[in-house]
PDB file of N, CA and C in Angstrom:
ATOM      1  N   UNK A   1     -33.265   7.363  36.615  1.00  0.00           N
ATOM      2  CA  UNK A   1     -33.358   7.007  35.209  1.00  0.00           C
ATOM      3  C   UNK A   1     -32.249   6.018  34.873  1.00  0.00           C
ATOM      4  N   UNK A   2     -33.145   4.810  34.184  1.00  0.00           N
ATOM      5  CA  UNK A   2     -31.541   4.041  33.539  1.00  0.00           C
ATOM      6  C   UNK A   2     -30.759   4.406  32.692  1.00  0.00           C
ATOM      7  N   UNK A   3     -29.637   3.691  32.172  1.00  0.00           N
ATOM      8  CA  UNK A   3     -29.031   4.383  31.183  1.00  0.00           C
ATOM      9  C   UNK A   3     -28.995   3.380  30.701  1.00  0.00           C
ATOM     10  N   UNK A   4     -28.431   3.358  28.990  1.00  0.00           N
ATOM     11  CA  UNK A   4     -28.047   2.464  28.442  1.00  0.00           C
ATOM     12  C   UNK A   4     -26.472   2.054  28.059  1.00  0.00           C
ATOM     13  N   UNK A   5     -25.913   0.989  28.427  1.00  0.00           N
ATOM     14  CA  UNK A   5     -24.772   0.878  27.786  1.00  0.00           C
ATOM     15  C   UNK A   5     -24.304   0.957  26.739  1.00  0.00           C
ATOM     16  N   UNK A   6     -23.032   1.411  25.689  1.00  0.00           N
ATOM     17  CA  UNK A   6     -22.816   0.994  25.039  1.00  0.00           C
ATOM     18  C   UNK A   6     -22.066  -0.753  24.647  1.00  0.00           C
ATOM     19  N   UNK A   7     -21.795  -0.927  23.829  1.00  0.00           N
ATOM     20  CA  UNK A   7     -21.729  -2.608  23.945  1.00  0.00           C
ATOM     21  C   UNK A   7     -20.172  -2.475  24.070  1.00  0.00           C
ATOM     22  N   UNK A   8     -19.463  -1.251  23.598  1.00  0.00           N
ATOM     23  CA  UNK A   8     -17.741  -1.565  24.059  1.00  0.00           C
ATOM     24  C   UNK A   8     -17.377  -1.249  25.490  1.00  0.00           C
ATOM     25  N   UNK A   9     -18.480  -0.626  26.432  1.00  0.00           N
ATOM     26  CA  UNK A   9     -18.604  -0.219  27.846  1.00  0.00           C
ATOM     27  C   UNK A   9     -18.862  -2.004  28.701  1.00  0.00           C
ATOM     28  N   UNK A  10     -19.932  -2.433  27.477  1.00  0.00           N
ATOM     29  CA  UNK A  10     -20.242  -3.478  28.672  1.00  0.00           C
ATOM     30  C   UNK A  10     -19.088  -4.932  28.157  1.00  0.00           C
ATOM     31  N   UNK A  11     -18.344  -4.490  27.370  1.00  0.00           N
ATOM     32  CA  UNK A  11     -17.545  -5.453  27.115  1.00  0.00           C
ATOM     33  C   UNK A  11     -16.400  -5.663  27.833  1.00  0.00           C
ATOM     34  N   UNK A  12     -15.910  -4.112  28.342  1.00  0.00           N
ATOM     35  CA  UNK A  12     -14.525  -3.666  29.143  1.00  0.00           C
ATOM     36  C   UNK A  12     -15.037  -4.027  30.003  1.00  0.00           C
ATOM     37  N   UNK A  13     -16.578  -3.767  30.644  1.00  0.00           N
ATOM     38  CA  UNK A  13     -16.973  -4.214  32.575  1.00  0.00           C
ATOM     39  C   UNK A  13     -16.611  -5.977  32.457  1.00  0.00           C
ATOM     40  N   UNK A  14     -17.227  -6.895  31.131  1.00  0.00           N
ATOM     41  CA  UNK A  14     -16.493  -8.205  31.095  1.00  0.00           C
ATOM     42  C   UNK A  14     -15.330  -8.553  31.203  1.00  0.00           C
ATOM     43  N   UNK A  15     -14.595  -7.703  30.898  1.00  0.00           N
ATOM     44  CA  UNK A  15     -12.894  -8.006  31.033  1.00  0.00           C
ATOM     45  C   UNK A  15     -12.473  -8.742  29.537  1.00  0.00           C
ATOM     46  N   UNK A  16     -13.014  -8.223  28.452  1.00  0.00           N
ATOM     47  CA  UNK A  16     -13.011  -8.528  27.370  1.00  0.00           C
ATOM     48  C   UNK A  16     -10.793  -8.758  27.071  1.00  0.00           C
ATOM     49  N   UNK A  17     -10.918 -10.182  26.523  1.00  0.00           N
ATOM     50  CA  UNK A  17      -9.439  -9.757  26.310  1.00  0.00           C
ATOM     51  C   UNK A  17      -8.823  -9.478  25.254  1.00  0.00           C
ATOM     52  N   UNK A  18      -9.810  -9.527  24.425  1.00  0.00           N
ATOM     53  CA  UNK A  18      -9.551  -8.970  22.650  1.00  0.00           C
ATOM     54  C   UNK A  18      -8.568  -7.601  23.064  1.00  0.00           C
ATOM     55  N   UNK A  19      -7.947  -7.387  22.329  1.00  0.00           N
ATOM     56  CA  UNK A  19      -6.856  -6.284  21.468  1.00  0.00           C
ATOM     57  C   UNK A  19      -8.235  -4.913  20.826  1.00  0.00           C
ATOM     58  N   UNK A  20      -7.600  -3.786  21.511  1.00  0.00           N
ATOM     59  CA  UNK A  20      -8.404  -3.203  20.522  1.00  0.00           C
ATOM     60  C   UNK A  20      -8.037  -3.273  19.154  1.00  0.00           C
ATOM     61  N   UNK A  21      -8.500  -2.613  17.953  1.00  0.00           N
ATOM     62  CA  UNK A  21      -8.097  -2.239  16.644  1.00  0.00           C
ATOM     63  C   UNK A  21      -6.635  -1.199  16.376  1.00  0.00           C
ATOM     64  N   UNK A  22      -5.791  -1.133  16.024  1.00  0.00           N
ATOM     65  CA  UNK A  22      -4.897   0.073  15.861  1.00  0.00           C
ATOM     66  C   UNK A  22      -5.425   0.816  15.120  1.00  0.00           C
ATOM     67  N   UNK A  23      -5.266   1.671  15.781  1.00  0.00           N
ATOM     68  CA  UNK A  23      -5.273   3.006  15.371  1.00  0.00           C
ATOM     69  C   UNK A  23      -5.233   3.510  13.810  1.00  0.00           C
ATOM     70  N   UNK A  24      -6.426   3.647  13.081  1.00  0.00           N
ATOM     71  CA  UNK A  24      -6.726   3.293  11.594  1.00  0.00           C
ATOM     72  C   UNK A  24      -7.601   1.944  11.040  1.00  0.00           C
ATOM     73  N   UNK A  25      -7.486   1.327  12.105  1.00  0.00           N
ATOM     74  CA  UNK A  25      -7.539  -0.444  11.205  1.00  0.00           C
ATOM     75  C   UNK A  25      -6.143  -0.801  10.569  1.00  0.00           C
ATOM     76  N   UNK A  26      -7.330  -1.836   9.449  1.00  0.00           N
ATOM     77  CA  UNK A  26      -6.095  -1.908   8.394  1.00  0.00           C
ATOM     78  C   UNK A  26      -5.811  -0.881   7.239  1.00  0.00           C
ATOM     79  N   UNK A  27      -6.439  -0.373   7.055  1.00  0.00           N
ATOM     80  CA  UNK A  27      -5.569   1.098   6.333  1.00  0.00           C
ATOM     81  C   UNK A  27      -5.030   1.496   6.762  1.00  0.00           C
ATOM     82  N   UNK A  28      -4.509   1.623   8.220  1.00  0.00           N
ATOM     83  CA  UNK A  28      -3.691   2.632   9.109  1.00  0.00           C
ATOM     84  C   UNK A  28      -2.137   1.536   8.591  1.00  0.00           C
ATOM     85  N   UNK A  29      -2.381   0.514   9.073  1.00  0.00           N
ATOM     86  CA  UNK A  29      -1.311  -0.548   9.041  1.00  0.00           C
ATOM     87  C   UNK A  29      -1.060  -0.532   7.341  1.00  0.00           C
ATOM     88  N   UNK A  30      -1.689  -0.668   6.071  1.00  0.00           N
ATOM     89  CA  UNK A  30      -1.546  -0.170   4.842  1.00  0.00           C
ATOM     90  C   UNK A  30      -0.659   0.843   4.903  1.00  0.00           C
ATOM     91  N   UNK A  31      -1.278   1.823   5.182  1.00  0.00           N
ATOM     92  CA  UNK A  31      -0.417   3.462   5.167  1.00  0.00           C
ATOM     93  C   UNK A  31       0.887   3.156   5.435  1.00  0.00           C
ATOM     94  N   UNK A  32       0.989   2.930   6.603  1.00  0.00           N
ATOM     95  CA  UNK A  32       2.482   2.594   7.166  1.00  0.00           C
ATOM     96  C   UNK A  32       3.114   2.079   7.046  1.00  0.00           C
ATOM     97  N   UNK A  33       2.977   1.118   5.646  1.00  0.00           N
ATOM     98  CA  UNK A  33       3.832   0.340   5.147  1.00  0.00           C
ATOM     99  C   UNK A  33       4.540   1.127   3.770  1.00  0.00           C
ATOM    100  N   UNK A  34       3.339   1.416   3.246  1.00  0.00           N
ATOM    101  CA  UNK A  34       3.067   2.221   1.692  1.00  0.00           C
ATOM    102  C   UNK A  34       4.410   3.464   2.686  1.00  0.00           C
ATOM    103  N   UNK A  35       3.826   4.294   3.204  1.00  0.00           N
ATOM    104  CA  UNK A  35       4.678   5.700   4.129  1.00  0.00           C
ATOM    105  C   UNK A  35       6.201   4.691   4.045  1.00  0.00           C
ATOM    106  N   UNK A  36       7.073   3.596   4.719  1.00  0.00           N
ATOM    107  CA  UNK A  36       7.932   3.680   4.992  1.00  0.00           C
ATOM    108  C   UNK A  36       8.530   3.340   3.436  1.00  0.00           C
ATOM    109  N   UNK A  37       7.670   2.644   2.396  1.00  0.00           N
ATOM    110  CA  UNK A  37       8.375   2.647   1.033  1.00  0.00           C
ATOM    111  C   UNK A  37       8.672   3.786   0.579  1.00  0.00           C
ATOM    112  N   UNK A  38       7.718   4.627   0.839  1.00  0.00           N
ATOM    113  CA  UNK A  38       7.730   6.201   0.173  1.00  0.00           C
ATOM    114  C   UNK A  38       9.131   7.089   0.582  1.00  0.00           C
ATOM    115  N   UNK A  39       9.640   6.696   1.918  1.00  0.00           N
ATOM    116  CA  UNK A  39      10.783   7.274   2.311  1.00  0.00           C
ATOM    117  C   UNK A  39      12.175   6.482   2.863  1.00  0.00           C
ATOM    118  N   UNK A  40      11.967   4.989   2.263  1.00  0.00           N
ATOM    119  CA  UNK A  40      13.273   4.419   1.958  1.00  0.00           C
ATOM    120  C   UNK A  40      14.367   5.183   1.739  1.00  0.00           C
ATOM    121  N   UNK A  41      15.485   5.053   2.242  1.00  0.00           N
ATOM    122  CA  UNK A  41      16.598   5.136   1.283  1.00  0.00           C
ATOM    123  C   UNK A  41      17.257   4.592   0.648  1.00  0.00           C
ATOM    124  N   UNK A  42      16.748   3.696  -0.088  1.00  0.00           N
ATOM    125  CA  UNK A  42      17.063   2.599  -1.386  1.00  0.00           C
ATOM    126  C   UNK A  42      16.179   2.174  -1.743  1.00  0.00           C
ATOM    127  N   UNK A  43      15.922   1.627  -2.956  1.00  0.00           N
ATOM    128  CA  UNK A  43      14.705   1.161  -3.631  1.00  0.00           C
ATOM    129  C   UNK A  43      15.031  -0.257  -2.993  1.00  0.00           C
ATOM    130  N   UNK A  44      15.902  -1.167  -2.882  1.00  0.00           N
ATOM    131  CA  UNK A  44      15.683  -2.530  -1.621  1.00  0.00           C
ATOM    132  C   UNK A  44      15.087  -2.144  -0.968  1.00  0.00           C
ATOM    133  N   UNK A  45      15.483  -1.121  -0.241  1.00  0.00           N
ATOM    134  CA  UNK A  45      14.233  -0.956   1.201  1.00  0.00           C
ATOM    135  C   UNK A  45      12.603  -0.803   1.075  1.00  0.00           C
ATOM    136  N   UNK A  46      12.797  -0.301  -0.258  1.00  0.00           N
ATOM    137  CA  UNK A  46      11.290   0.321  -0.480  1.00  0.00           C
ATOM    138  C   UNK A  46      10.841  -0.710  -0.251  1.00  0.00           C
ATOM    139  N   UNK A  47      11.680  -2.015  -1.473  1.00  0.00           N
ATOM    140  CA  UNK A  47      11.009  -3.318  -2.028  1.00  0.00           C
ATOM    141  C   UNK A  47      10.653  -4.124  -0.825  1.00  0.00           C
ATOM    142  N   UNK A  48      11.729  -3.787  -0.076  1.00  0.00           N
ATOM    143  CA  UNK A  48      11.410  -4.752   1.707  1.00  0.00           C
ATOM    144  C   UNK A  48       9.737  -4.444   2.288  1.00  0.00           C
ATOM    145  N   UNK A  49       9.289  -2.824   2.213  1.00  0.00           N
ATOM    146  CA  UNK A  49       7.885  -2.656   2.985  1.00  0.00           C
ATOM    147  C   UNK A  49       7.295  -2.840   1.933  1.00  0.00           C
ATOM    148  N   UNK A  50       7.326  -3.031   0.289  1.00  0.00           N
ATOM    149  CA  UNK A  50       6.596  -3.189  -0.625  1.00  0.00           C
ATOM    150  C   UNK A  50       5.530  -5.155  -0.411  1.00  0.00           C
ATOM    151  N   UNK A  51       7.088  -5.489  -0.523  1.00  0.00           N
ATOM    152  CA  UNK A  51       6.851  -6.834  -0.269  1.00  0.00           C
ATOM    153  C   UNK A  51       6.557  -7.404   1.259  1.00  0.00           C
ATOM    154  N   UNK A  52       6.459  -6.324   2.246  1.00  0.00           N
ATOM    155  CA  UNK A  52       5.131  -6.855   3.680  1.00  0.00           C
ATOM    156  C   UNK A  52       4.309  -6.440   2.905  1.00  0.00           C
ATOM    157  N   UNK A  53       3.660  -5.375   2.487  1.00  0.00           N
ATOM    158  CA  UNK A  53       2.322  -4.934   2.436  1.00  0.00           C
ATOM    159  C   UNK A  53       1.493  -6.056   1.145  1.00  0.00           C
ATOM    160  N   UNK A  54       2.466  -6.824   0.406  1.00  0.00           N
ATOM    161  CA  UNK A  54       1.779  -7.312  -0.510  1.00  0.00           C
ATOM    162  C   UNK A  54       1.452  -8.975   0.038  1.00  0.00           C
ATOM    163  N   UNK A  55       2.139  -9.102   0.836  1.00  0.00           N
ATOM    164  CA  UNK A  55       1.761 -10.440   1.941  1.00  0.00           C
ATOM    165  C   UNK A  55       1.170  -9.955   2.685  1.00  0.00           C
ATOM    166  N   UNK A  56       1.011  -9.309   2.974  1.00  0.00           N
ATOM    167  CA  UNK A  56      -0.316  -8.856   4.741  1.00  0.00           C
ATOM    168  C   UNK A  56      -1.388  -8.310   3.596  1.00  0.00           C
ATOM    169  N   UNK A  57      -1.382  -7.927   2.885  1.00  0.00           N
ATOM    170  CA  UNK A  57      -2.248  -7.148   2.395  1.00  0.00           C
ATOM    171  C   UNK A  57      -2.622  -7.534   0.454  1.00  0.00           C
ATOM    172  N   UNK A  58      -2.557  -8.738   0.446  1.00  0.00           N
ATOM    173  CA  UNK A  58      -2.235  -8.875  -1.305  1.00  0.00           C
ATOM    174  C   UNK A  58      -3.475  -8.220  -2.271  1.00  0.00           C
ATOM    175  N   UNK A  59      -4.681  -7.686  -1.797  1.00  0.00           N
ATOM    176  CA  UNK A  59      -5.977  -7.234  -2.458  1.00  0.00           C
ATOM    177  C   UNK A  59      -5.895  -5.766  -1.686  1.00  0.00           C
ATOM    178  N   UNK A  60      -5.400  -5.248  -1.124  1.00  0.00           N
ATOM    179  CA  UNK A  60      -5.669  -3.944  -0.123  1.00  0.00           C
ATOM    180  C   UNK A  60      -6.252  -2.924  -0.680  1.00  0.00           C
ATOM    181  N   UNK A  61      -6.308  -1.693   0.191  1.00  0.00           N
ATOM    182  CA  UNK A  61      -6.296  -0.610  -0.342  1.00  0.00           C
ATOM    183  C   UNK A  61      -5.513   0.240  -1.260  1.00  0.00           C
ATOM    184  N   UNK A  62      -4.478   0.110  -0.596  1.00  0.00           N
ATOM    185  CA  UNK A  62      -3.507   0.891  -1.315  1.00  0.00           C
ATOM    186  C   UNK A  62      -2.551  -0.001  -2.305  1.00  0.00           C
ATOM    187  N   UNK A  63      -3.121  -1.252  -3.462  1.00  0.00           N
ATOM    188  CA  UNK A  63      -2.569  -1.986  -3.820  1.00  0.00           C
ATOM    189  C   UNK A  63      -1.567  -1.590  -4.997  1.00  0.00           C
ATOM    190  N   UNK A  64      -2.887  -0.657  -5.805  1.00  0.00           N
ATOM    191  CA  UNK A  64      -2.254   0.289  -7.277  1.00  0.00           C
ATOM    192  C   UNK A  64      -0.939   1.086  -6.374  1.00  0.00           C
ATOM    193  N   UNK A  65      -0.868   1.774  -5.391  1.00  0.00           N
ATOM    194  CA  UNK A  65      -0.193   2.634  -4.733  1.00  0.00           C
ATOM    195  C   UNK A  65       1.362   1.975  -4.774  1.00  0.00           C
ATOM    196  N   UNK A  66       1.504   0.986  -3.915  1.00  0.00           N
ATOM    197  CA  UNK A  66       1.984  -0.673  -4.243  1.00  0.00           C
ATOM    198  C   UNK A  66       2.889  -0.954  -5.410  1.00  0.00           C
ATOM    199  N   UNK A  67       1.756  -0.871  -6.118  1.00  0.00           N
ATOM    200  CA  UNK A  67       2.382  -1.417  -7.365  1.00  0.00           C
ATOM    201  C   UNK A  67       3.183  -0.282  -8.128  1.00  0.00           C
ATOM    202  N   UNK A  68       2.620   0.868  -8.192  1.00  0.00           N
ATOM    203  CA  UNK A  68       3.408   2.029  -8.570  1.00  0.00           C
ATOM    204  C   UNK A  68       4.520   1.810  -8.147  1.00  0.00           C
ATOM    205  N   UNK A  69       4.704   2.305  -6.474  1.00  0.00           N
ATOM    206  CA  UNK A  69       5.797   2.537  -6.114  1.00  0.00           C
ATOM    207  C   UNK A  69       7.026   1.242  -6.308  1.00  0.00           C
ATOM    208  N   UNK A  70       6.524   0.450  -6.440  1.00  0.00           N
ATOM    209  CA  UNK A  70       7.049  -1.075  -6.626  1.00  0.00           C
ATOM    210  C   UNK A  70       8.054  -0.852  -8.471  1.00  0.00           C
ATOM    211  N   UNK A  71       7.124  -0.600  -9.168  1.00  0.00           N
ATOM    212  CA  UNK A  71       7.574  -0.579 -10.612  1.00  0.00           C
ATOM    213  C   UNK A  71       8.757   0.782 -10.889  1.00  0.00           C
ATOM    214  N   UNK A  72       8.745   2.179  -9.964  1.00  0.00           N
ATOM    215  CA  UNK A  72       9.374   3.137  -9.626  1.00  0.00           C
ATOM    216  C   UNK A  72      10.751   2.717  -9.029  1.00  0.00           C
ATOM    217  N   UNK A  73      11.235   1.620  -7.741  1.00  0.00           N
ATOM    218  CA  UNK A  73      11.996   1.071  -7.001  1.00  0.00           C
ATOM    219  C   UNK A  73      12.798   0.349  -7.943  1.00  0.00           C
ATOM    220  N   UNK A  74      11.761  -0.674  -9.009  1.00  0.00           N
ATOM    221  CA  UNK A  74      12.082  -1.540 -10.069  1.00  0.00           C
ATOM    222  C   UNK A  74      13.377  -0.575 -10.770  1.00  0.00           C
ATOM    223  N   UNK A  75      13.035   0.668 -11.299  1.00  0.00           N
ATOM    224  CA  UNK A  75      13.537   1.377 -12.171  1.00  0.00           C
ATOM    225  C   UNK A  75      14.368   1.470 -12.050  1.00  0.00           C
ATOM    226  N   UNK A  76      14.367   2.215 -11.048  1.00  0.00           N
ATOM    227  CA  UNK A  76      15.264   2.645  -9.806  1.00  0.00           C
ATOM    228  C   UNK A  76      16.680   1.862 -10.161  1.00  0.00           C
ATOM    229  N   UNK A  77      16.587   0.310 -10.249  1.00  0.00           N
ATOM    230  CA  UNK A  77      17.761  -0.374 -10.111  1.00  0.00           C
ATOM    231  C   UNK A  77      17.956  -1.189 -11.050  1.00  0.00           C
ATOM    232  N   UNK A  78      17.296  -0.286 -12.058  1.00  0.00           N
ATOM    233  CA  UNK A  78      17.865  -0.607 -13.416  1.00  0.00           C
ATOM    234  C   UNK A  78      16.924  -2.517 -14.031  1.00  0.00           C
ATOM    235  N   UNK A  79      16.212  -2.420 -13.201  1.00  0.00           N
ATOM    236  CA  UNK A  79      15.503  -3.430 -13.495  1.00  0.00           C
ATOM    237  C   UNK A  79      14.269  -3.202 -14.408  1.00  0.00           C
ATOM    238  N   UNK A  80      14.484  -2.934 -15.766  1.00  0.00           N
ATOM    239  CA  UNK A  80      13.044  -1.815 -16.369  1.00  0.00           C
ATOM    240  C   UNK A  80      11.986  -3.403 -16.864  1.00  0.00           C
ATOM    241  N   UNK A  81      12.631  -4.322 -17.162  1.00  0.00           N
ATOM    242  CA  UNK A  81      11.596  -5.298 -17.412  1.00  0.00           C
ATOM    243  C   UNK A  81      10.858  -5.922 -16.535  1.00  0.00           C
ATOM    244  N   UNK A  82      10.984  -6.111 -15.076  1.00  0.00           N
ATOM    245  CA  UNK A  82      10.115  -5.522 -14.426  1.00  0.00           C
ATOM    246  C   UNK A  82       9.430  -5.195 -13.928  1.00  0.00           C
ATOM    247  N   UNK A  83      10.055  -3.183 -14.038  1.00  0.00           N
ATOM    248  CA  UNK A  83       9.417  -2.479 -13.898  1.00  0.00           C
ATOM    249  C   UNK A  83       8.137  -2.246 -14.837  1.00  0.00           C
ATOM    250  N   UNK A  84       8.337  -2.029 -16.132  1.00  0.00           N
ATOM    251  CA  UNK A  84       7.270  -2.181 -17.286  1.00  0.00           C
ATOM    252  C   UNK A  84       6.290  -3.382 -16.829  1.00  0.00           C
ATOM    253  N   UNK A  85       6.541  -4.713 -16.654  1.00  0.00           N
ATOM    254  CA  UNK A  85       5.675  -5.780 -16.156  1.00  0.00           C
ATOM    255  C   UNK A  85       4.148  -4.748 -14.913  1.00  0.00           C
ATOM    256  N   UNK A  86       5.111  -4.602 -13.867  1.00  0.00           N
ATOM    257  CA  UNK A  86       4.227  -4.215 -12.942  1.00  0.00           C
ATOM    258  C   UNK A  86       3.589  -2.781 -13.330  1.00  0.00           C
ATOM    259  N   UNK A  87       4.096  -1.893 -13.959  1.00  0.00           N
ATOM    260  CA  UNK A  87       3.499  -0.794 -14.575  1.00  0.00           C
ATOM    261  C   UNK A  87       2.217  -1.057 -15.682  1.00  0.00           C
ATOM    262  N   UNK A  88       2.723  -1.930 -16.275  1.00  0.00           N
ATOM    263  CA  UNK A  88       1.832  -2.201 -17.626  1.00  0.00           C
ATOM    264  C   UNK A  88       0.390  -3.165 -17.033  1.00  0.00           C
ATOM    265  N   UNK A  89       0.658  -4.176 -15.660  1.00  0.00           N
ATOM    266  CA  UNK A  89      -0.482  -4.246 -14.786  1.00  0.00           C
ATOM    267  C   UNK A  89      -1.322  -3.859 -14.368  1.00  0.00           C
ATOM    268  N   UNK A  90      -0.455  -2.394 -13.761  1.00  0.00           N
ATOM    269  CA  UNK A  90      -1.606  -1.528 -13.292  1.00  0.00           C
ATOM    270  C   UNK A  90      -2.392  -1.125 -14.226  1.00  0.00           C
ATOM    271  N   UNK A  91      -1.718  -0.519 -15.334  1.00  0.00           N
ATOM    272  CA  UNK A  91      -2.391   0.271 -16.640  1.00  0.00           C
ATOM    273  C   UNK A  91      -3.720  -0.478 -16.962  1.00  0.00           C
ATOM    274  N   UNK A  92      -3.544  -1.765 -16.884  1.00  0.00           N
ATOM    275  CA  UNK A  92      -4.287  -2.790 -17.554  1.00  0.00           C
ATOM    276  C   UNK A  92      -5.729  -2.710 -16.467  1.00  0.00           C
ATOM    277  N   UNK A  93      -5.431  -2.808 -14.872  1.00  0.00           N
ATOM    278  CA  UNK A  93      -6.302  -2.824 -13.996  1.00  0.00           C
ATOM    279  C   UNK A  93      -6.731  -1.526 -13.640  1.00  0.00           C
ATOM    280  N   UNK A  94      -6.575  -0.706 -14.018  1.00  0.00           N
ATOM    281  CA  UNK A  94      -6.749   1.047 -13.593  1.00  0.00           C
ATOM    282  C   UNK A  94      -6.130   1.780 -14.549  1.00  0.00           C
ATOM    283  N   UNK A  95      -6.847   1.734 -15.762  1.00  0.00           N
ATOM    284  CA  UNK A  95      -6.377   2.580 -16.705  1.00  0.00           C
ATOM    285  C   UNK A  95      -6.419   4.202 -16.695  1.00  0.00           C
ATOM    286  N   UNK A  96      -7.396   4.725 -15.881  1.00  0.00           N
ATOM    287  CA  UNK A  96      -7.484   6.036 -15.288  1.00  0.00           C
ATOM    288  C   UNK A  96      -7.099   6.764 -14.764  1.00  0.00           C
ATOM    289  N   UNK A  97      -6.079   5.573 -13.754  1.00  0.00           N
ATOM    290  CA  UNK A  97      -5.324   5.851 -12.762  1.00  0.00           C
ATOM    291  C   UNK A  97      -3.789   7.210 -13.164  1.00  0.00           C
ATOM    292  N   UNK A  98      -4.197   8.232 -11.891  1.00  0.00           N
ATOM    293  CA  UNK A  98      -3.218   9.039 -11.792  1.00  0.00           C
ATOM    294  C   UNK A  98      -1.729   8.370 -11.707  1.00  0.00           C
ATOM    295  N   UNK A  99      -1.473   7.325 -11.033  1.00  0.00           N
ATOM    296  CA  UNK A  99      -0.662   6.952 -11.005  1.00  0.00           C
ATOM    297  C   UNK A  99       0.360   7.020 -12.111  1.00  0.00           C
ATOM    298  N   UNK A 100      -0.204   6.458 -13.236  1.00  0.00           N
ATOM    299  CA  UNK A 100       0.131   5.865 -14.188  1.00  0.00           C
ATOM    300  C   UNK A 100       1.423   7.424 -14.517  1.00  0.00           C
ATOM    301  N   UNK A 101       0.551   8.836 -14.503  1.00  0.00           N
ATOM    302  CA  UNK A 101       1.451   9.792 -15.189  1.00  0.00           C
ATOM    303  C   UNK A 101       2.595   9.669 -14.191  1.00  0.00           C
ATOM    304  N   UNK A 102       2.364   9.834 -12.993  1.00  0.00           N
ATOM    305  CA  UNK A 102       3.194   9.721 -12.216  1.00  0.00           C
ATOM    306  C   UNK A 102       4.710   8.710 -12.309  1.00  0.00           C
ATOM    307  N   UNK A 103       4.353   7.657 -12.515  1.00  0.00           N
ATOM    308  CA  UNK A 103       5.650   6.493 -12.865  1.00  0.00           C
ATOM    309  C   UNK A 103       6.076   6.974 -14.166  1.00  0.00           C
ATOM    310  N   UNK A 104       5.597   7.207 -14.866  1.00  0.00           N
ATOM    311  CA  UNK A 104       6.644   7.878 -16.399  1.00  0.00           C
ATOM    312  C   UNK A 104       7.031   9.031 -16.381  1.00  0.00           C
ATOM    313  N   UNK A 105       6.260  10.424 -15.471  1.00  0.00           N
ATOM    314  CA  UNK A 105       7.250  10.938 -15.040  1.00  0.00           C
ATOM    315  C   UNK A 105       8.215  11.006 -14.025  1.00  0.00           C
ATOM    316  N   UNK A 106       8.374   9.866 -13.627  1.00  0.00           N
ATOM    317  CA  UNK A 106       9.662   9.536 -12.499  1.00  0.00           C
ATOM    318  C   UNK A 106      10.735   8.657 -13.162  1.00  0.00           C
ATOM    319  N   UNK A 107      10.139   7.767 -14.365  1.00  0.00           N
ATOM    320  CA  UNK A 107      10.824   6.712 -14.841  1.00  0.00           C
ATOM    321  C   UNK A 107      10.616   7.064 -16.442  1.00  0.00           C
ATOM    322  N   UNK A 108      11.227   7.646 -17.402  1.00  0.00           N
ATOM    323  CA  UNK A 108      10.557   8.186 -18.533  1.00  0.00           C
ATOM    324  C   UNK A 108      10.746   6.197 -19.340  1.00  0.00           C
ATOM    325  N   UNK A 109      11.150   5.673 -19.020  1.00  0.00           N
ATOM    326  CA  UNK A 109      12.071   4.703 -19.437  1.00  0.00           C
ATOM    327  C   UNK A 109      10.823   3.326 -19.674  1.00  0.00           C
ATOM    328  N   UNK A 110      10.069   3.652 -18.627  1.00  0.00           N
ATOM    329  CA  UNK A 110       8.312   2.499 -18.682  1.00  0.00           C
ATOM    330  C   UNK A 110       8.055   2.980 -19.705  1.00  0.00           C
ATOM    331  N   UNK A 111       7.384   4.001 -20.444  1.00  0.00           N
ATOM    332  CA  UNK A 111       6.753   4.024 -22.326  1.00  0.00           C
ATOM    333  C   UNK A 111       5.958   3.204 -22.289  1.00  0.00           C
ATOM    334  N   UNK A 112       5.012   3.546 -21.217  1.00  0.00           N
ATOM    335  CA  UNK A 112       4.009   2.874 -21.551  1.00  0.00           C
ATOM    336  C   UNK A 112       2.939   3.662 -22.821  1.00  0.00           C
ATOM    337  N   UNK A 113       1.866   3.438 -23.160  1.00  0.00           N
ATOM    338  CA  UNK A 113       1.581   3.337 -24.332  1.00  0.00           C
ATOM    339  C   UNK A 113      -0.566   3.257 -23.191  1.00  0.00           C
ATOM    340  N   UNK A 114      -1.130   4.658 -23.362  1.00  0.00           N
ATOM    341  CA  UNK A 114      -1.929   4.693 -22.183  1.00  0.00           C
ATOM    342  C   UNK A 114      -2.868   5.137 -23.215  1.00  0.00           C
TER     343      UNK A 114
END
């Protein structure tokens, strides 16, 4: 009986030299940017993986995520205008968004107005 290949079987017997995908795609590579802002120890640092993920990734998945944590970092260093700027963005693009409680209760100081 024959069998059938799959097409990533008969691609490896070619000697295909493409790269596989990492592990996730690009959400995996998202995550892991978003993950190392999340556990910075300084809001610079955050802003450092904030600002890869918004050049590798300027429409992504995790953009609101992004921007939260971005306007939170903002706060953070006493930068509230801003922080309010990028908060009051999101609000504007995802008014539904959980997020939103989240940054005013981390930053009571955004007032935003939801």
């Amino acid at each position: 009986m024959e069998t059938v290949e799959s097409a990533d079987t008969a691609k490896r017997k070619r000697g295909s030299t493409k790269a596989p995908p990492a592990e996730g795609g690009q959400i995996g590579e998202e995550l892991a940017l978003i993950q190392r802002a999340r556990v910075a120890d300084s809001p610079a640092r955050a802003i450092d993986a904030l600002t890869e993920h918004a050049r590798r990734f300027p429409k992504g998945e995790l953009r609101d995520e992004r921007d939260a944590l971005w306007a939170l970092a903002r706060c953070e260093q006493g930068e509230l205008a801003d922080a309010r700027r990028r908060a009051s963005a999101l609000a504007e693009r995802r008014p539904s968004s959980p997020l939103l409680q989240r940054m005013m209760t981390a930053c009571p100081a955004l007032e935003l107005e939801l």
